[in-house]
N, C-alpha and C. Protein backbone atom coordinates (compact mmCIF):
# COMPACT_ATOMS: atom_id res chain seq x y z
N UNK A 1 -22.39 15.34 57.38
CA UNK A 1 -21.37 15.09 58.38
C UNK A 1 -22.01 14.38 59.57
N UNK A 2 -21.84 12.99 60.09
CA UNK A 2 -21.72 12.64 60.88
C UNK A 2 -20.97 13.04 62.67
N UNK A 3 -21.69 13.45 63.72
CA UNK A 3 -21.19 13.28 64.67
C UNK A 3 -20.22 12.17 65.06
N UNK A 4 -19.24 12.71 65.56
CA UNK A 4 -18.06 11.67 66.50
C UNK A 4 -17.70 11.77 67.45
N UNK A 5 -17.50 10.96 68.12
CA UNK A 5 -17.17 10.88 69.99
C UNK A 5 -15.47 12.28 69.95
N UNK A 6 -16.16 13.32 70.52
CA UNK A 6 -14.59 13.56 71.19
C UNK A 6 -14.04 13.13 71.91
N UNK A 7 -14.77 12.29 73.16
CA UNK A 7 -14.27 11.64 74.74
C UNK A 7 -15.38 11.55 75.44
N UNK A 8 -14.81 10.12 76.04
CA UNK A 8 -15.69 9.71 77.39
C UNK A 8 -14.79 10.40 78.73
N UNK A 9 -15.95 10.15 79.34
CA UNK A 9 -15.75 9.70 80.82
C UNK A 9 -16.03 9.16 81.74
N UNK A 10 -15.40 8.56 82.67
CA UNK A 10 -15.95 7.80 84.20
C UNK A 10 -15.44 8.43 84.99
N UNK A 11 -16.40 8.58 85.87
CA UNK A 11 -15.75 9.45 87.11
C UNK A 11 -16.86 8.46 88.46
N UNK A 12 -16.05 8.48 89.22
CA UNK A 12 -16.57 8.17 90.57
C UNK A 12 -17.44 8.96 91.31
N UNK A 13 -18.28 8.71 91.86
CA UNK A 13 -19.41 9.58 93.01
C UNK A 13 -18.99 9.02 94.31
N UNK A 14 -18.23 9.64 94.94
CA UNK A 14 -18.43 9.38 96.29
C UNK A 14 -19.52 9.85 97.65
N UNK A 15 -20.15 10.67 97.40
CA UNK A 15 -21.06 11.27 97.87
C UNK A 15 -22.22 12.11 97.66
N UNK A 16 -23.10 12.09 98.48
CA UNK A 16 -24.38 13.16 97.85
C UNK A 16 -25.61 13.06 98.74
N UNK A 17 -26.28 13.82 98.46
CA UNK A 17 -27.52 13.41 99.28
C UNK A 17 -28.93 13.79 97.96
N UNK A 18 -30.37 13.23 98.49
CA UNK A 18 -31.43 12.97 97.73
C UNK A 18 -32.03 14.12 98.78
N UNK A 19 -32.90 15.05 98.89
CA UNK A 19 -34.09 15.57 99.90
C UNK A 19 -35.18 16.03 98.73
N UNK A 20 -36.27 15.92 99.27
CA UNK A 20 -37.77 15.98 98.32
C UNK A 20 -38.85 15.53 98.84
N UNK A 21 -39.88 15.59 98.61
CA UNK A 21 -40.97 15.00 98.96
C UNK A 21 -41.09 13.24 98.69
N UNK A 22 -40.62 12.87 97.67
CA UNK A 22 -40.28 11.54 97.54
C UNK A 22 -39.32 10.73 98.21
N UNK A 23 -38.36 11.57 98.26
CA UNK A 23 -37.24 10.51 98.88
C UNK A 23 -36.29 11.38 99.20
N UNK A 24 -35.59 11.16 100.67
CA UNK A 24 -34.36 11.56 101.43
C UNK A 24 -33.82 10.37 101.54
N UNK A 25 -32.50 10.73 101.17
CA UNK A 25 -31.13 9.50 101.40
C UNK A 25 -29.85 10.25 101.49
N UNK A 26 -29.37 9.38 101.62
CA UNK A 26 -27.71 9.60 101.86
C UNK A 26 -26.87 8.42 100.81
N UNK A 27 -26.60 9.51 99.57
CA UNK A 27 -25.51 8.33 98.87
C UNK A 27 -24.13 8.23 98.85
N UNK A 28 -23.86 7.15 99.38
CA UNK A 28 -22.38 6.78 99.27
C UNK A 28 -21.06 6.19 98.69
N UNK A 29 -22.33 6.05 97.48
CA UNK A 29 -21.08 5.57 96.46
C UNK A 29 -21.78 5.64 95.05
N UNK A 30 -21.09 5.63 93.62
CA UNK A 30 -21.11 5.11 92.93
C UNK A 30 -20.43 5.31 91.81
N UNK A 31 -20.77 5.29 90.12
CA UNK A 31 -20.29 5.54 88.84
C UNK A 31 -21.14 6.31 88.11
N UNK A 32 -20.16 7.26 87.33
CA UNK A 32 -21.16 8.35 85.96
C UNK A 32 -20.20 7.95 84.93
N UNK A 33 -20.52 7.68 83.87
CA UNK A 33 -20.12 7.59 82.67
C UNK A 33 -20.75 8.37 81.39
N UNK A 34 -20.52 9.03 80.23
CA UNK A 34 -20.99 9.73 79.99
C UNK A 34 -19.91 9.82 78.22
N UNK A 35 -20.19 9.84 77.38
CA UNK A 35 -19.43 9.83 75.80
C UNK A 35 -20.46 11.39 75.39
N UNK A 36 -19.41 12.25 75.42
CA UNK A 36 -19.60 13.51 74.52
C UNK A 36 -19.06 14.02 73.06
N UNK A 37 -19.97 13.79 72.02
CA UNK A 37 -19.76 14.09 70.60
C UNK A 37 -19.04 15.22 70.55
N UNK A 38 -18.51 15.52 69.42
CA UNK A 38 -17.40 16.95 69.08
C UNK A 38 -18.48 18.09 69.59
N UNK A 39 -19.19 17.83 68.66
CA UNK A 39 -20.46 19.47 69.35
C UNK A 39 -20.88 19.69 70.53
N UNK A 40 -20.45 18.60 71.65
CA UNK A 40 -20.74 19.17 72.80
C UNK A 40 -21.93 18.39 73.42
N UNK A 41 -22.47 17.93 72.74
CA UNK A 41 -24.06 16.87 72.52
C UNK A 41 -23.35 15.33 74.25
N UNK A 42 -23.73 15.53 74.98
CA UNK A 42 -23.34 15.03 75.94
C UNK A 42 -24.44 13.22 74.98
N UNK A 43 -23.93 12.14 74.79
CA UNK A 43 -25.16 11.15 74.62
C UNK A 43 -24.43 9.93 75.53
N UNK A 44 -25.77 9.63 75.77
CA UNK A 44 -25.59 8.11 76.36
C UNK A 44 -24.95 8.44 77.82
N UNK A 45 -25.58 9.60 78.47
CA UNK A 45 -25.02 9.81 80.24
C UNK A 45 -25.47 8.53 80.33
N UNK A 46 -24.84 8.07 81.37
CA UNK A 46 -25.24 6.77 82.89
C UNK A 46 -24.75 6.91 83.84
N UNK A 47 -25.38 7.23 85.08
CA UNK A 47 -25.37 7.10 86.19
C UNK A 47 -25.77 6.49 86.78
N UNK A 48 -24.87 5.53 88.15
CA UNK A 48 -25.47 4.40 88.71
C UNK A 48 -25.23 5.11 90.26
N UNK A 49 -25.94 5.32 91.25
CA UNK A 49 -25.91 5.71 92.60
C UNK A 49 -26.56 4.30 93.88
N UNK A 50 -25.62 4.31 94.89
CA UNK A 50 -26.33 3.72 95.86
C UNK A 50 -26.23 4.40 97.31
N UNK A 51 -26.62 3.98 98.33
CA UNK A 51 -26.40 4.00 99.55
C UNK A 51 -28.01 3.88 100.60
N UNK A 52 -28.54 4.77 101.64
CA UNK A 52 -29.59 4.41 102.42
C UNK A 52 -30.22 5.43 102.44
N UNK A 53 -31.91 5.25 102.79
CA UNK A 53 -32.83 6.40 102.68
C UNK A 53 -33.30 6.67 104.39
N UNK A 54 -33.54 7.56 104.60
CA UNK A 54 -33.37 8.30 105.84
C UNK A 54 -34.60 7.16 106.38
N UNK A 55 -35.21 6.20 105.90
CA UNK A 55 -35.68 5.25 106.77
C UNK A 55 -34.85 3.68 107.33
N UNK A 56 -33.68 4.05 106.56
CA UNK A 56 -32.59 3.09 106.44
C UNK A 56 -32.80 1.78 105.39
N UNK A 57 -33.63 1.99 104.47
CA UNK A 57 -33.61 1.19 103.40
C UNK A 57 -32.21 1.31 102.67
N UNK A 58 -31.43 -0.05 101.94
CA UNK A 58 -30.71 0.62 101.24
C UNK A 58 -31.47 0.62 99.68
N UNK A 59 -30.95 1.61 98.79
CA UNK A 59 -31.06 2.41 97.52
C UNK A 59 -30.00 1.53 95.92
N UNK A 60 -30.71 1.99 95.00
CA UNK A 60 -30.11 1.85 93.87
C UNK A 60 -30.82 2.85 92.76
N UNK A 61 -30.02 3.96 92.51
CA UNK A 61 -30.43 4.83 91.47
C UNK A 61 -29.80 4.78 90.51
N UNK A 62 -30.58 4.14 89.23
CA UNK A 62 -29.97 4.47 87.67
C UNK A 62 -30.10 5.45 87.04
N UNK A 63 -29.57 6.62 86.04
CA UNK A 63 -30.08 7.17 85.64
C UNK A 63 -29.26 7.19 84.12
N UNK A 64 -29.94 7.81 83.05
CA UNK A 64 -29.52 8.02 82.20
C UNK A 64 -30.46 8.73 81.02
N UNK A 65 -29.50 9.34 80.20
CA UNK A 65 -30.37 10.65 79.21
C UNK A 65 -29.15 10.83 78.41
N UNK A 66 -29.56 12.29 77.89
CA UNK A 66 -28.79 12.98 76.61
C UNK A 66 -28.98 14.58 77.01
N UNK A 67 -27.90 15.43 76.68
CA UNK A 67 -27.98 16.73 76.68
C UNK A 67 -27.18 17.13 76.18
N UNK A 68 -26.78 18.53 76.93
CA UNK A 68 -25.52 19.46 76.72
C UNK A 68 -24.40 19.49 77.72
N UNK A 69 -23.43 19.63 77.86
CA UNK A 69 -22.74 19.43 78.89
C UNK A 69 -23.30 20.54 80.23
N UNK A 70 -23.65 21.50 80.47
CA UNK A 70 -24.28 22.30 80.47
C UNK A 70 -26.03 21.70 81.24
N UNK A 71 -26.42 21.09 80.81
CA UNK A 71 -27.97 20.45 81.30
C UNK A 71 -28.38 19.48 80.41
N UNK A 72 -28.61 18.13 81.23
CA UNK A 72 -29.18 17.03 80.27
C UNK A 72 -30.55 16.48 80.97
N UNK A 73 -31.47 16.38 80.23
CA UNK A 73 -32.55 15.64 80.70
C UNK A 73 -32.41 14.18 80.37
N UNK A 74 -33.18 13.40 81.64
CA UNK A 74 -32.90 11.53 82.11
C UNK A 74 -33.66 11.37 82.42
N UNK A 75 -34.17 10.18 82.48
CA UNK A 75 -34.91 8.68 82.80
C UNK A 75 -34.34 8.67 84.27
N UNK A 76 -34.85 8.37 84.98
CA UNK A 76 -34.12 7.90 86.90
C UNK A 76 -35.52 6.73 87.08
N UNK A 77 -34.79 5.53 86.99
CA UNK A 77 -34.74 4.54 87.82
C UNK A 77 -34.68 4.22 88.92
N UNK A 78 -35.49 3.38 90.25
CA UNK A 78 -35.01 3.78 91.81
C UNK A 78 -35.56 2.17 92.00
N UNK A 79 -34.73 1.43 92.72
CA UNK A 79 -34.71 -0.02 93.42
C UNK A 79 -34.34 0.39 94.86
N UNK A 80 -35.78 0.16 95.49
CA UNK A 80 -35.80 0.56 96.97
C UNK A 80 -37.06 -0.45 97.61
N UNK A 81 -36.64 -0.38 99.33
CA UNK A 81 -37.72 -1.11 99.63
C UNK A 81 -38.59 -0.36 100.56
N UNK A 82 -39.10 -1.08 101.54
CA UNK A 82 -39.96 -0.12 103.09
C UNK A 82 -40.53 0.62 102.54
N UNK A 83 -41.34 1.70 102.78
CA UNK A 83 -42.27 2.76 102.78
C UNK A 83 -41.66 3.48 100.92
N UNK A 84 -40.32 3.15 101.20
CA UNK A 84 -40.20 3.97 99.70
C UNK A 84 -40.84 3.35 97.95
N UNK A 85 -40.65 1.92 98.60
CA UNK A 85 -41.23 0.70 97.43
C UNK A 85 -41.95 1.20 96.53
N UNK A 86 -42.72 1.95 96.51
CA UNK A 86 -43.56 2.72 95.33
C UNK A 86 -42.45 3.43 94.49
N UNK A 87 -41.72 3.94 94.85
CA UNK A 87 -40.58 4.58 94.14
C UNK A 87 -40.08 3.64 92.61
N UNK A 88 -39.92 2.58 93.13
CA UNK A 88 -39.68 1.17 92.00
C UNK A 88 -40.34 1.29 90.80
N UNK A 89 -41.73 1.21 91.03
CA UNK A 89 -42.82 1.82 89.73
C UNK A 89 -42.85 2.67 89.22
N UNK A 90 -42.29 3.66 89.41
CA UNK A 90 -42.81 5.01 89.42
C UNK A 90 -41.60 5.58 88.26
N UNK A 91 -42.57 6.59 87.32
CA UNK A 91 -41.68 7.16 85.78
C UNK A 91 -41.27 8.21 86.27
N UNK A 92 -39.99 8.39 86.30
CA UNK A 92 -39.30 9.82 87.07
C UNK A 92 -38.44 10.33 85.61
N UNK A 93 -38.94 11.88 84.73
CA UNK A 93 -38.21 12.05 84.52
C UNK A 93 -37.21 13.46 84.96
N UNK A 94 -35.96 13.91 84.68
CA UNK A 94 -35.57 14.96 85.31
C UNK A 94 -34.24 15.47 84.40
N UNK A 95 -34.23 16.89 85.18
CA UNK A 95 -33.24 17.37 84.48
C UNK A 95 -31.76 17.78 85.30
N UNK A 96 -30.70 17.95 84.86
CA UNK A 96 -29.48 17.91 85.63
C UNK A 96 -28.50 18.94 85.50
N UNK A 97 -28.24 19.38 86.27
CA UNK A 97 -27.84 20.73 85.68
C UNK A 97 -26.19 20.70 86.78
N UNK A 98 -25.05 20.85 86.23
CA UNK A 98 -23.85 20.91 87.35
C UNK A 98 -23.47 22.54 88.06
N UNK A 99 -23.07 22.44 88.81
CA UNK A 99 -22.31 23.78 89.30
C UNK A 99 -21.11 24.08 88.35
N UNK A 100 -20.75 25.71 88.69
CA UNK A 100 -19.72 26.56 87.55
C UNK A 100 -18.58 25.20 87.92
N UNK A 101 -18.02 24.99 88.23
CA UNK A 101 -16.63 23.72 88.69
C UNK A 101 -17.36 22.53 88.80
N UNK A 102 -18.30 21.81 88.26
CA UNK A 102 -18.88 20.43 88.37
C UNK A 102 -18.32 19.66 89.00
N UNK A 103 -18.71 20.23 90.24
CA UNK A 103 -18.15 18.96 91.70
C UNK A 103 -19.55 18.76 92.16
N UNK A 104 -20.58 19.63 91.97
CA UNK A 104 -21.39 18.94 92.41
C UNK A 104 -22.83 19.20 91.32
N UNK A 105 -24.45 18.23 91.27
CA UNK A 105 -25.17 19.04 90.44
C UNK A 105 -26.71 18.99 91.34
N UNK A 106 -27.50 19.60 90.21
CA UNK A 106 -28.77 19.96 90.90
C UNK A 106 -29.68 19.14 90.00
N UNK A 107 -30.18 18.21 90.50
CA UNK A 107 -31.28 16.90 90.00
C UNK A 107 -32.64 17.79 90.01
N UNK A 108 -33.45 17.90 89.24
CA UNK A 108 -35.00 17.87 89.76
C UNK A 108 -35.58 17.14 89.02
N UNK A 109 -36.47 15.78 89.62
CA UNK A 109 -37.40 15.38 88.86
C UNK A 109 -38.58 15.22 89.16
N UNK A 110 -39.58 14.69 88.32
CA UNK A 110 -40.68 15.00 88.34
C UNK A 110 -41.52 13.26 87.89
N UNK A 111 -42.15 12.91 88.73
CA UNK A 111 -43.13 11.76 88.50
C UNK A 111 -44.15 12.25 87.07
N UNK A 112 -43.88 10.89 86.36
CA UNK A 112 -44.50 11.47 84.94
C UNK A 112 -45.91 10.44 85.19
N UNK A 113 -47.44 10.46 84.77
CA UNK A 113 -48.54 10.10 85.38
C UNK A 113 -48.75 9.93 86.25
N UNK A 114 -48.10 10.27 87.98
CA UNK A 114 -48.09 10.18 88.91
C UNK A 114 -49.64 11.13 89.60
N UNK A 115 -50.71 9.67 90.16
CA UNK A 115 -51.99 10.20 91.00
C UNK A 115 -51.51 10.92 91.90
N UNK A 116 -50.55 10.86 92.64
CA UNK A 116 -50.87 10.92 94.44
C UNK A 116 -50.60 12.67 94.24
C-alpha cells in the first residue's frame, strides 16, 4: 500500500519573533505550506518567514522537513546581512513542535559543524 495525500495546507504567518544566541528578530510576515499523507506523516513542510533582526537587518527564513503533525524535524535556511551574515552559511538543523491549539510553535535549532 502506497501512502496518499489526505490534504494540504497554506496558512499565513503573520507574526512571531526569533530570540537565541544566534539571532533575535521580529517576523512580520509570511507562508507555511505543508501536504499531510493519510497516516498523519506531515511531508514536504515549507516555510517561508521574513521581517528585521533586532540590529535592523531585514531577514528571509526558509524552512522545510518531514514529520508528524505533532513534531517535524527541518533544514532552516537564513538570508541576512550586518553582523548576522554568518547566519547565510551556516547548517541549521531543528525541530518544531506546535502548541495544544497550533497558533503558535516552538523552533529549536541547532548549528550542525558549527566552530564558534
Amino acid at each position: 500500500m502506497t501512502d496518499t495525500y489526505a490534504y494540504e495546507t497554506v496558512q499565513a504567518i503573520n507574526s512571531g519573533a526569533f530570540s537565541g544566541p544566534g539571532l533575535n528578530a521580529t517576523v512580520t510576515g509570511g507562508l507555511s505550506f505543508a501536504s499531510t499523507l493519510n497516516n498523519g506523516t506531515v511531508q514536504g513542510a515549507f516555510d517561508t518567514l521574513y521581517g528585521m533582526t533586532s540590529s535592523n537587518e531585514p531577514f528571509l527564513v526558509q524552512v522545510s522537513g518531514i514529520g508528524e503533525l505533532n513534531q517535524q524535524a527541518v533544514r532552516i535556511t537564513i538570508e541576512v546581512g550586518g553582523k548576522e551574515r554568518r547566519l547565510a552559511d551556516e547548517f541549521l538543523l531543528a525541530t518544531i513542535k506546535p502548541n495544544a491549539d497550533r497558533t503558535s510553535v516552538t523552533v529549536s535549532a541547532y548549528f550542525v559543524g558549527h566552530d564558534n
